[in-house]
N, C-alpha and C. Protein backbone atom coordinates (compact mmCIF):
# COMPACT_ATOMS: atom_id res chain seq x y z
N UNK A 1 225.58 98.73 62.42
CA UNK A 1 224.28 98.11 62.36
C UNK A 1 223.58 98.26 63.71
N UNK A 2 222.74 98.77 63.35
CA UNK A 2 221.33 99.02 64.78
C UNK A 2 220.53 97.84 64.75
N UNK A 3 220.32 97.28 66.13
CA UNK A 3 219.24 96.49 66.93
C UNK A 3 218.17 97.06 67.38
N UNK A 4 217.01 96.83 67.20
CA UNK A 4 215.83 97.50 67.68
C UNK A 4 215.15 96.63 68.85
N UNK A 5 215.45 96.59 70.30
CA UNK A 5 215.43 95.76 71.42
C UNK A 5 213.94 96.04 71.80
N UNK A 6 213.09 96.79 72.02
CA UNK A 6 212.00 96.83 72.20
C UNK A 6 211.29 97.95 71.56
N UNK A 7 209.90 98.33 71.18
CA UNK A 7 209.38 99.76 70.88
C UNK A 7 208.24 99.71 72.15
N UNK A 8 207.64 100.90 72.65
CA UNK A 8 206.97 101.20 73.67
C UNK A 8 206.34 102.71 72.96
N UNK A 9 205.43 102.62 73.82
CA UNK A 9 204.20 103.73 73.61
C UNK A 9 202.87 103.48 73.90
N UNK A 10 201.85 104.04 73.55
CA UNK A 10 200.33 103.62 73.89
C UNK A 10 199.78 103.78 71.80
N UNK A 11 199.78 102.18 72.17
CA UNK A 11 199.20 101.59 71.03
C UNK A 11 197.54 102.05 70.46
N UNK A 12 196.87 102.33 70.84
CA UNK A 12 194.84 102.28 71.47
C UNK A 12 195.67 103.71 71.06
N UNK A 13 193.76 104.39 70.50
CA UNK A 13 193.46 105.90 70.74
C UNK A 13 193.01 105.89 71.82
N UNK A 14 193.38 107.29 72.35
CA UNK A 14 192.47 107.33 73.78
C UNK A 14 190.77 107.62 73.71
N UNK A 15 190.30 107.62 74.49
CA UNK A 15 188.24 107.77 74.23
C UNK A 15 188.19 109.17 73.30
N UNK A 16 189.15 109.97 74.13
CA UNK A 16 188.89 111.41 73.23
C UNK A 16 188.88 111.33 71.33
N UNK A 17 189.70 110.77 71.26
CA UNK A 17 190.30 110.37 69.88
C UNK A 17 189.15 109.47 69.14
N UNK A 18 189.14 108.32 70.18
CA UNK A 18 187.69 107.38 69.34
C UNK A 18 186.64 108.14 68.97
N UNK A 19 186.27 109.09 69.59
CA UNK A 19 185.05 109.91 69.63
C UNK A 19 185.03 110.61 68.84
N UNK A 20 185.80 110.64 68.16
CA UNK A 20 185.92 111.86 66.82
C UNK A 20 185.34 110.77 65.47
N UNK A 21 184.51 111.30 65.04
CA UNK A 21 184.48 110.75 63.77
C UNK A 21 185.03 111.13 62.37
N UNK A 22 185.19 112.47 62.59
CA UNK A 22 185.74 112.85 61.37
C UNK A 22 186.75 114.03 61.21
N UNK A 23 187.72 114.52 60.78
CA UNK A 23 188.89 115.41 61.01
C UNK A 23 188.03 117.09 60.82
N UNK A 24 188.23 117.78 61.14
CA UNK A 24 187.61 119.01 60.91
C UNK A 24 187.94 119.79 59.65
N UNK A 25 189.36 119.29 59.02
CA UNK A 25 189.79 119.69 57.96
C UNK A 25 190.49 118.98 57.40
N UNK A 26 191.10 118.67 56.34
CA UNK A 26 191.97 118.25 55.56
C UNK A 26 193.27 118.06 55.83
N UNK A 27 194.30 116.88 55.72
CA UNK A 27 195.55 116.97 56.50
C UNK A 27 196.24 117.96 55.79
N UNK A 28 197.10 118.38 56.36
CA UNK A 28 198.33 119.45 55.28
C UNK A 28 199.22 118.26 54.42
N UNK A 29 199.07 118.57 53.47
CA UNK A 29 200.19 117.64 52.56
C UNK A 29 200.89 118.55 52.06
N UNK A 30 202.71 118.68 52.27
CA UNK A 30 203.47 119.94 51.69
C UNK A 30 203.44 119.16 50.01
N UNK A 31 203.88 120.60 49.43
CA UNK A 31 204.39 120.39 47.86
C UNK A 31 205.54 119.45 47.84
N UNK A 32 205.23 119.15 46.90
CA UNK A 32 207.23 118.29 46.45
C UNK A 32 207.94 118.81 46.63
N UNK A 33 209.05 118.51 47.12
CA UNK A 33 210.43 119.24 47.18
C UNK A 33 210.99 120.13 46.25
N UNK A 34 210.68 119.26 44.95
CA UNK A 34 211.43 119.50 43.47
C UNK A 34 210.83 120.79 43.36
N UNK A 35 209.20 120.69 43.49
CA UNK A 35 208.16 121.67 42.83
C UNK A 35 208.37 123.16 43.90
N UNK A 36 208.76 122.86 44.85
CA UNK A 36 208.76 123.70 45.61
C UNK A 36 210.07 124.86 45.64
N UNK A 37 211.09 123.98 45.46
CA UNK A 37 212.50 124.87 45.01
C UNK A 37 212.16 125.70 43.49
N UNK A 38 211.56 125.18 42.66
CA UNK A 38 211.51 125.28 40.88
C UNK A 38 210.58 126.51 41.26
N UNK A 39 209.52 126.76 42.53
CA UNK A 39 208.64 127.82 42.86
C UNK A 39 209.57 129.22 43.23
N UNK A 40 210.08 128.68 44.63
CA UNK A 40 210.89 129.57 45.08
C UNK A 40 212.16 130.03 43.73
N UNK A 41 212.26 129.76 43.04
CA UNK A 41 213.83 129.80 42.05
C UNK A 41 212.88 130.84 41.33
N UNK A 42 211.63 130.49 40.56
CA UNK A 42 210.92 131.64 39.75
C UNK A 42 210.54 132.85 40.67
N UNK A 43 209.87 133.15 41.80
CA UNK A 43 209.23 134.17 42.84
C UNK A 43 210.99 135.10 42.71
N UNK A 44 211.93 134.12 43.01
CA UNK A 44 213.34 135.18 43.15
C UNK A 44 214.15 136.19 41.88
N UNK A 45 213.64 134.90 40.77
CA UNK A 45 213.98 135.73 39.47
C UNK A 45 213.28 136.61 38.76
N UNK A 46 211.85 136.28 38.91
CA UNK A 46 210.99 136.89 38.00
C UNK A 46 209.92 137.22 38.65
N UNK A 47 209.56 138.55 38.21
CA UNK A 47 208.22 139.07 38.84
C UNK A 47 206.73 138.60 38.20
N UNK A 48 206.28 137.44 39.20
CA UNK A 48 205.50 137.08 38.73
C UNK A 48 203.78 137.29 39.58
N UNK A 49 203.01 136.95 39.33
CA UNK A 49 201.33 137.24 40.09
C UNK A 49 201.76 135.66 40.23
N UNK A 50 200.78 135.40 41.47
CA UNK A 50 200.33 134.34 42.12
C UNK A 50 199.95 133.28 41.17
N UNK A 51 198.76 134.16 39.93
CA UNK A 51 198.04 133.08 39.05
C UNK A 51 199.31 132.51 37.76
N UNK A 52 200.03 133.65 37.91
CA UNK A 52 201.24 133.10 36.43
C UNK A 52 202.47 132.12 36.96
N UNK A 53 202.62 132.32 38.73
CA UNK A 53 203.06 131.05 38.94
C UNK A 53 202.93 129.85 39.19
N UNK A 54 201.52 129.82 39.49
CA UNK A 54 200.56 128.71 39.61
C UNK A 54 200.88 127.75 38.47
N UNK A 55 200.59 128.66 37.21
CA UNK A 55 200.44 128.26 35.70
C UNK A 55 202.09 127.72 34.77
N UNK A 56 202.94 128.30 35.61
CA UNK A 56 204.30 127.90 35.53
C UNK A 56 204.71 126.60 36.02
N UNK A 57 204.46 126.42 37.23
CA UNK A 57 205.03 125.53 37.94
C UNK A 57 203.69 124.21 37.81
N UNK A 58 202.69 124.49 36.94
CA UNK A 58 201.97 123.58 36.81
C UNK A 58 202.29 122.96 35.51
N UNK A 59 202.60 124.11 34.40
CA UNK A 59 203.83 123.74 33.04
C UNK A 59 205.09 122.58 33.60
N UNK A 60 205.50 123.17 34.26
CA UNK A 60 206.79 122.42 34.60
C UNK A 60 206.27 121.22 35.13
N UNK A 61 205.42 121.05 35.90
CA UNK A 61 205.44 119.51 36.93
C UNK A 61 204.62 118.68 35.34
N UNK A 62 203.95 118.91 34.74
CA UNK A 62 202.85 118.29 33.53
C UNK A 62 204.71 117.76 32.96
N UNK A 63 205.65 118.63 32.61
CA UNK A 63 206.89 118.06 31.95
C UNK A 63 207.59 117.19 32.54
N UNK A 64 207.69 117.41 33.83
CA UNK A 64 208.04 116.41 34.73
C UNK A 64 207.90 115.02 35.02
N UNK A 65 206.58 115.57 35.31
CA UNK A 65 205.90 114.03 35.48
C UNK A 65 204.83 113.66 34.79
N UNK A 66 204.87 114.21 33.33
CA UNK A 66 204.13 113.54 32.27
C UNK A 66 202.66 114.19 32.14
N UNK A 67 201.95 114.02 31.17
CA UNK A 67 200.71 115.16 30.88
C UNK A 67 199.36 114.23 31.77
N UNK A 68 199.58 112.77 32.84
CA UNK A 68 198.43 112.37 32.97
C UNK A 68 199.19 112.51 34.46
N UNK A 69 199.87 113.28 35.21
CA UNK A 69 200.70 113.13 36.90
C UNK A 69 199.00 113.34 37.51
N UNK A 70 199.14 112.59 38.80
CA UNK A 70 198.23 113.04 39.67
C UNK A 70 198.28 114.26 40.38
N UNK A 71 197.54 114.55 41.20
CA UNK A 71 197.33 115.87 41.76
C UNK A 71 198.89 115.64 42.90
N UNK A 72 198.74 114.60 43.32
CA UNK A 72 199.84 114.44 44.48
C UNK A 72 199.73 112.69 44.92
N UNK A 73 200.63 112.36 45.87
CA UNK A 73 200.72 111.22 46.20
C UNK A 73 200.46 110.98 47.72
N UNK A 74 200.59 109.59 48.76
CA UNK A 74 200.56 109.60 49.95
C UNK A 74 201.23 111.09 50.24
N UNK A 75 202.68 111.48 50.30
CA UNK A 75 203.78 112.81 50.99
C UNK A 75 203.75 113.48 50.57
N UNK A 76 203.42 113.92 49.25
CA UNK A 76 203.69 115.47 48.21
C UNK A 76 201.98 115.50 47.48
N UNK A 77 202.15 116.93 47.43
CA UNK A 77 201.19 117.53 45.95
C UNK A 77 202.69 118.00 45.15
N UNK A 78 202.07 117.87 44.07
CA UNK A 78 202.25 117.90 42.57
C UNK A 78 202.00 119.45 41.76
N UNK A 79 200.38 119.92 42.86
CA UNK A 79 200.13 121.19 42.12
C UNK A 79 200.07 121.73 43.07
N UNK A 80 200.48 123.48 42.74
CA UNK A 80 200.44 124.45 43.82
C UNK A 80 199.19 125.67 43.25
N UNK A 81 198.48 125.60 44.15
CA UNK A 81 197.34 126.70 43.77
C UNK A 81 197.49 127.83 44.15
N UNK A 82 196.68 128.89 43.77
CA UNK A 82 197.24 130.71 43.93
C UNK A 82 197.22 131.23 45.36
N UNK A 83 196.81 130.37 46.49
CA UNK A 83 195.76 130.49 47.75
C UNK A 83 197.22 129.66 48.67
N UNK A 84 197.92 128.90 47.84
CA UNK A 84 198.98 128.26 48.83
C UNK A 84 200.55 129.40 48.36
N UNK A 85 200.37 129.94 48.16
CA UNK A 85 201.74 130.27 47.74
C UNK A 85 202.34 131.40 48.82
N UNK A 86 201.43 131.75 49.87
CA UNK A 86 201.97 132.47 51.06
C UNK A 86 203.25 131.60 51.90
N UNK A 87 203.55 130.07 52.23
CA UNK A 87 204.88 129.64 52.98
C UNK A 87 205.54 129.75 51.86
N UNK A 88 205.61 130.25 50.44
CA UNK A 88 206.58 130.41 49.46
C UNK A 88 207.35 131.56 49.81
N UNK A 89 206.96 132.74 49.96
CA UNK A 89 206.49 134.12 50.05
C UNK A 89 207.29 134.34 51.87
N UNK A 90 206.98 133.34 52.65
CA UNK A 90 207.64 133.78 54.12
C UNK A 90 209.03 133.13 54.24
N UNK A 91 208.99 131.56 53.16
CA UNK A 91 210.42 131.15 53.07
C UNK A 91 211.22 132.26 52.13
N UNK A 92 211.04 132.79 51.54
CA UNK A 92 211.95 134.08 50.92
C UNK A 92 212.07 135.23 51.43
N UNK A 93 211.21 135.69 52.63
CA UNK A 93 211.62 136.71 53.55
C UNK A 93 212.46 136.03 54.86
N UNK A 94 211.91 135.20 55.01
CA UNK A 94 213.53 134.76 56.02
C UNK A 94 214.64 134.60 55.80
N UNK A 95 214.63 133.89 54.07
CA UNK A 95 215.89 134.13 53.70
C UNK A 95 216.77 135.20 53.56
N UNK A 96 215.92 136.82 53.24
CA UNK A 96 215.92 137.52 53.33
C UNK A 96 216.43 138.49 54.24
N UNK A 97 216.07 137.92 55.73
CA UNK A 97 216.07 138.23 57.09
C UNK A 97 215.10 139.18 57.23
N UNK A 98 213.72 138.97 56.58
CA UNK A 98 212.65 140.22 56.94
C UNK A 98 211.85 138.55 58.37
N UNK A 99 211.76 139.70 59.75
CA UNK A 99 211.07 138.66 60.74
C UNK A 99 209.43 138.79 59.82
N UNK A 100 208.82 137.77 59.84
CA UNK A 100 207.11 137.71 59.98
C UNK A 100 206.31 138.46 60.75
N UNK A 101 206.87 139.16 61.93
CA UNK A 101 206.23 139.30 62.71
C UNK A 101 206.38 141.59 62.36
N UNK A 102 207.36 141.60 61.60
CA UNK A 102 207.40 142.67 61.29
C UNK A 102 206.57 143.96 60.52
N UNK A 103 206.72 144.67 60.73
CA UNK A 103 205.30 145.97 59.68
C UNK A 103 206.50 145.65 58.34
N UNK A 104 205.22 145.64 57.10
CA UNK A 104 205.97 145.85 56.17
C UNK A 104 206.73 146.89 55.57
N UNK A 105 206.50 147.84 56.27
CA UNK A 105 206.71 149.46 55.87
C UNK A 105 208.49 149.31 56.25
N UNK A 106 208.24 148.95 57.49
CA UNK A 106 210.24 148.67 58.12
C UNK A 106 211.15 147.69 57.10
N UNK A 107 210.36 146.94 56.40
CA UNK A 107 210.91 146.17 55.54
C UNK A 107 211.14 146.68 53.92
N UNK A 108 210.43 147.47 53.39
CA UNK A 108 210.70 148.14 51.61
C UNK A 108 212.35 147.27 51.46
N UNK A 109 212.83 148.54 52.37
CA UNK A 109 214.52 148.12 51.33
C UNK A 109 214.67 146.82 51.09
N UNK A 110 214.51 146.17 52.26
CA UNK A 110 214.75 144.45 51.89
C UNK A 110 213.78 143.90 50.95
N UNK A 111 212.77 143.97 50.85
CA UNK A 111 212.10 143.86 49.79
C UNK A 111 212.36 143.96 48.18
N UNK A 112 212.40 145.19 47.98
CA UNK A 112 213.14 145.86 46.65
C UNK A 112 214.65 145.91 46.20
């Protein structure tokens, strides 16, 4: 069992921070965990387009979590759109061992 004896930090935004009124973009909220493995598991088995896995894994989460689920909650989305599915796509080339930073041309074999 842990004691928590004091917490410390700077409580206050600083002026820079107050001064902002509004975020410039949207926070990142990752996919669900669940939704996100059930993504990666189809991209590895089956050759699919961006829009037919969209439409898959939007099948699956509607079964999941019922035909009225929200888009997402406070920590997760729920749905993955055709425009997010690139960290799908770089988590399976690392697994892979293709670097990001590589020409794709050096990469085919691993690929195929």
């Amino acid at each position: 069992m842990q004691l928590i004896d004091e917490i410390t930090g700077i409580f206050d935004h600083t002026p820079i921070c107050e001064a902002i009124k509004e975020m410039p973009g949207s926070p990142h909220i990752p996919l669900h965990p669940d939704l996100r493995n059930f993504a990666l598991h189809l991209i590895q088995d089956d050759s699919l387009s961006p829009a037919q896995l969209c439409k898959r894994c939007h099948e699956w989460a509607k079964e999941k979590w019922g035909t009225d689920y929200p888009a997402g909650d406070d920590s997760h989305r729920f749905m993955l759109s055709s425009h997010k599915t690139t960290s799908l796509y770089r988590t399976i080339a690392a697994r892979i061992g293709i670097l990001q930073q590589s020409a794709a041309e050096a990469n085919l074999d691993q690929w195929f």
